[in-house]
C-alpha atoms as a PDB file:
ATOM      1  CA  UNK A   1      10.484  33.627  28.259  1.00  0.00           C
ATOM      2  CA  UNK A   2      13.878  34.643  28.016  1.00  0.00           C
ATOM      3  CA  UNK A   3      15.156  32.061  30.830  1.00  0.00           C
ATOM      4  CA  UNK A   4      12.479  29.404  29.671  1.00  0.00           C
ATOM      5  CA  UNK A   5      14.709  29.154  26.035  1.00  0.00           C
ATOM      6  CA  UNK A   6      17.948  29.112  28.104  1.00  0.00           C
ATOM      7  CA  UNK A   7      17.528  26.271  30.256  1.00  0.00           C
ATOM      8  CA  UNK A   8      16.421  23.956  27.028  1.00  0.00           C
ATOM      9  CA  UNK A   9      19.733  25.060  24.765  1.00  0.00           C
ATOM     10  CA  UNK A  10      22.012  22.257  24.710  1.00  0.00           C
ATOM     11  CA  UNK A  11      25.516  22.750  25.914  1.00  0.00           C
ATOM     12  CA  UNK A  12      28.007  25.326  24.788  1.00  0.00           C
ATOM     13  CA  UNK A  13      30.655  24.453  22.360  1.00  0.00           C
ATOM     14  CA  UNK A  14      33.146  24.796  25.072  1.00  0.00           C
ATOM     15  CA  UNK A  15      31.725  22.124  27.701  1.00  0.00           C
ATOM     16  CA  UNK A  16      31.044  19.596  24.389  1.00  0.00           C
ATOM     17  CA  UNK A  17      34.597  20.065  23.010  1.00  0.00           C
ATOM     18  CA  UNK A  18      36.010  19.717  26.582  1.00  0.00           C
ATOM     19  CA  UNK A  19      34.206  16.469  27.346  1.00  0.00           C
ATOM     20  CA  UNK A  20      35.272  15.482  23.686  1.00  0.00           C
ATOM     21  CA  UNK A  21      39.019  15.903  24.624  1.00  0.00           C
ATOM     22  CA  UNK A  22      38.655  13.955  27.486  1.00  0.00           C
ATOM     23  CA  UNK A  23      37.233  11.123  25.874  1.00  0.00           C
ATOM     24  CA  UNK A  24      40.000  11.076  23.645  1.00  0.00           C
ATOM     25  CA  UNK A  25      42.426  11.316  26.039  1.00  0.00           C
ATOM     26  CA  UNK A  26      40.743   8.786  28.543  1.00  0.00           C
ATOM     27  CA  UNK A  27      40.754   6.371  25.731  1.00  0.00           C
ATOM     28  CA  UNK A  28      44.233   7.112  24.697  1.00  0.00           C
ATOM     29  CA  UNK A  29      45.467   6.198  28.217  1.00  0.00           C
ATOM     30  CA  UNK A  30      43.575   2.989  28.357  1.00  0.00           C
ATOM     31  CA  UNK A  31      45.104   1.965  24.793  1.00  0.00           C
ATOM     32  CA  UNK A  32      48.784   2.797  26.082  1.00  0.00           C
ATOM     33  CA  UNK A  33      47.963   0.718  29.297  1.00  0.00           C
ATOM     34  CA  UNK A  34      46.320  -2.250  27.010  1.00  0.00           C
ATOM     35  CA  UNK A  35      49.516  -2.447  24.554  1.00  0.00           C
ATOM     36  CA  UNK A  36      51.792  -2.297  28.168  1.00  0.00           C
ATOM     37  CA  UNK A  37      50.621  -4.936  29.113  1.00  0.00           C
ATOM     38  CA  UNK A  38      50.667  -7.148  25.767  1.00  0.00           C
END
């Protein structure tokens, strides 16, 4: 039963905030390119 609940618990914090990070720094890298251009 134990295992059963552990595959179905969502991510932990550290995975989510990493992926959040990288968002923000994917998108901040795009931005810099975008106003490089312009």
């Amino acid at each position: 039963m134990d295992f059963a609940l552990v595959s179905f618990v969502p991510p932990p914090p550290i995975i989510a905030t990493f992926f959040c990070h990288y968002f923000l720094f994917l998108s901040a890298a795009i931005m810099k390119i975008i106003l490089d251009h312009f």
